[in-house]
Structures are given as C-alpha cells and as structure tokens.
Protein backbone atom coordinates (compact mmCIF):
# COMPACT_ATOMS: atom_id res chain seq x y z
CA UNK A 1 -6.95 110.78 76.45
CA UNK A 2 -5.11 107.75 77.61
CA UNK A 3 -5.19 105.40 75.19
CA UNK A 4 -6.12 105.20 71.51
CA UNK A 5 -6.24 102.24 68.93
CA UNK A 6 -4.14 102.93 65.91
CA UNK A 7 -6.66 103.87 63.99
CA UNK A 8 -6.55 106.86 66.46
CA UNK A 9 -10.07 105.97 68.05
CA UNK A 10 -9.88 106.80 71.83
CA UNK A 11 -9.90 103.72 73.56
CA UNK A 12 -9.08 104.61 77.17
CA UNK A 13 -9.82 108.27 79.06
CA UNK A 14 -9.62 109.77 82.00
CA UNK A 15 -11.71 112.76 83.58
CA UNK A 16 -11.03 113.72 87.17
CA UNK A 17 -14.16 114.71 89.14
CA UNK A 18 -12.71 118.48 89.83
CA UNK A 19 -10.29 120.97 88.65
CA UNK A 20 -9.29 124.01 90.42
CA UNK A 21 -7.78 126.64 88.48
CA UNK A 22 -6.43 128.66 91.47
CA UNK A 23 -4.37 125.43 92.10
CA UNK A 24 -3.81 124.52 88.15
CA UNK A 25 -4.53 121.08 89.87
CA UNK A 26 -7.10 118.09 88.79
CA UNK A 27 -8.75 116.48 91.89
CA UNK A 28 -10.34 112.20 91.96
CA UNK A 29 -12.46 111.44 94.68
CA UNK A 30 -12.92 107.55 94.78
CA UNK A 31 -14.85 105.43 96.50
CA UNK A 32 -14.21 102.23 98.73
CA UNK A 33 -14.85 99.79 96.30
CA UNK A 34 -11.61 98.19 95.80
CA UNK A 35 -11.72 97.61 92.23
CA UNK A 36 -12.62 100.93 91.40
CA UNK A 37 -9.57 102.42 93.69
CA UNK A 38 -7.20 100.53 91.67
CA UNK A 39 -8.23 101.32 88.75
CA UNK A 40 -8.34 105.00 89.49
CA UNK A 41 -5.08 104.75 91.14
CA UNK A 42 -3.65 103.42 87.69
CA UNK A 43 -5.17 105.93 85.42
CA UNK A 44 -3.80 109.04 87.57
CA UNK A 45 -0.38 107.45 87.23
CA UNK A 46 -1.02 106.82 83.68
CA UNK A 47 -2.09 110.52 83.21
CA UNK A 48 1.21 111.96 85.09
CA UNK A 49 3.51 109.62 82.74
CA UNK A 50 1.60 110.93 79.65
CA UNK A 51 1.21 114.66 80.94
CA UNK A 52 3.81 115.31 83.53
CA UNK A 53 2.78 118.94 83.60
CA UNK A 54 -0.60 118.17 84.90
CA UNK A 55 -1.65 117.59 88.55
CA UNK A 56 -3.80 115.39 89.73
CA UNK A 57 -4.76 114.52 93.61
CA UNK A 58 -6.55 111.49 94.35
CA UNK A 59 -8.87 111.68 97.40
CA UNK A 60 -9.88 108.85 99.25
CA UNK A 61 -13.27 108.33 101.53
CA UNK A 62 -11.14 109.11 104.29
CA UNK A 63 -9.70 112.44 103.14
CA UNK A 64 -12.98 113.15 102.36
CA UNK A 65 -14.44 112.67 105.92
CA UNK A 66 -11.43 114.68 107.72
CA UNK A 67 -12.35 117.16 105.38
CA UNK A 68 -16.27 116.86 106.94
CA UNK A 69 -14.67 117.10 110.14
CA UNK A 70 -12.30 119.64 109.74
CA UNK A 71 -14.29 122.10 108.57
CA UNK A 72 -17.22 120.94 110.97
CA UNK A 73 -19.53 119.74 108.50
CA UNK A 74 -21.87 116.87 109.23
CA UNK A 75 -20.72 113.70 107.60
CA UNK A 76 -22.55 112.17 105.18
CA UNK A 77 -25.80 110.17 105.66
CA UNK A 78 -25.03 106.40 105.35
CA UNK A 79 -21.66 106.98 107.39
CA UNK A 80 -23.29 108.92 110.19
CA UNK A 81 -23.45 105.81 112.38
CA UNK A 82 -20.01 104.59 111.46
CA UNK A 83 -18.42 108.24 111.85
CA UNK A 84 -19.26 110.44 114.46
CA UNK A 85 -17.71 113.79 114.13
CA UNK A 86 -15.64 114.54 117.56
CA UNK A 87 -16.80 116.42 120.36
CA UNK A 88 -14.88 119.53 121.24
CA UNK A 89 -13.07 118.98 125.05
CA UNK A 90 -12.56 121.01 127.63
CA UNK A 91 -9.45 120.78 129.13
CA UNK A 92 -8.71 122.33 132.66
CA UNK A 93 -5.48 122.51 134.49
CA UNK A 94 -5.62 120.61 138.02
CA UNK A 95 -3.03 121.25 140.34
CA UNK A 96 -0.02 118.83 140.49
CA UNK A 97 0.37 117.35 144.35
CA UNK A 98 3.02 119.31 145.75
CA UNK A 99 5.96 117.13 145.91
CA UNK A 100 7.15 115.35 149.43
CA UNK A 101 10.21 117.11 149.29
CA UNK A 102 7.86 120.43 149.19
CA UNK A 103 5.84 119.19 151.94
CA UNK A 104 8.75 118.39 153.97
C-alpha cells in the first residue's frame, strides 16, 4: 500500500509483476509507453522510501530483449523485425605481413 485517505481507505498501491524469493527481491517489467514508465518509475521509488527493506528492480523492454538474447531465446513476435537476435561469428586468425625490417 502506497497511499491511503485518512479514513484509511487505500487510495494508491503498488504490485510488482514478480517476486523471487531466492533473491528476497520484487521485479517491474514496463513497457515503452512513456507515461506508464514514469509512473512506474515513481511508485518503485515511492515503495523503497516507504519500505526500505524491500527490493524492487525495474526492467525495461530493453533488459528484457538482452535477456531474449542472452539466453538465446527468440524475441518476441511484434519486435522480430525490429530486433534480430545476433548471429554467432567466426573469427580466424590471418597472418600479420611480416614486417620490412623482417623481410630485409
């Protein structure tokens, strides 16, 4: 609870999308909608000033897809054109022209 009129009626919560207990940590995945970042944003610093012994990560879109990519996972549907996952490279050693001074 974040907020509650005085006659002790909740008038503002908060409930993060995940919580894992290994981590004794709340997680917020947002969205890019800008409003609703902000407002997210201002409730998980609400929440720490209230409750400074709860944890609480916000994830963004973005940490989202490097998560898709890290673990190789195929990103989601209506980014797939926007976000391709990278292709693994190989790289191989060429040999460095010898020097003039080695040629010499």
């Amino acid at each position: 609870m974040l907020e509650r009129d005085r006659a002790g009626n909740p008038v503002q919560a908060f409930t993060p999308d995940f919580y894992l207990p290994a981590y004794d940590e709340f997680i917020e995945i947002t969205t890019l909608n800008q409003r609703l970042v902000t407002k997210k944003n201002r409730k998980a610093r609400l929440l720490r000033a209230l409750h400074p012994e709860v944890t609480i990560k916000v994830f963004y879109q973005r940490d989202y897809l490097h998560l898709l990519v890290k673990y190789g996972l195929e990103p989601p549907s209506q980014l797939a054109d926007e976000y391709a996952a990278p292709t693994r490279l190989t790289v191989r050693s060429t040999p460095t022209p010898a020097s003039d001074a080695e040629t010499a």
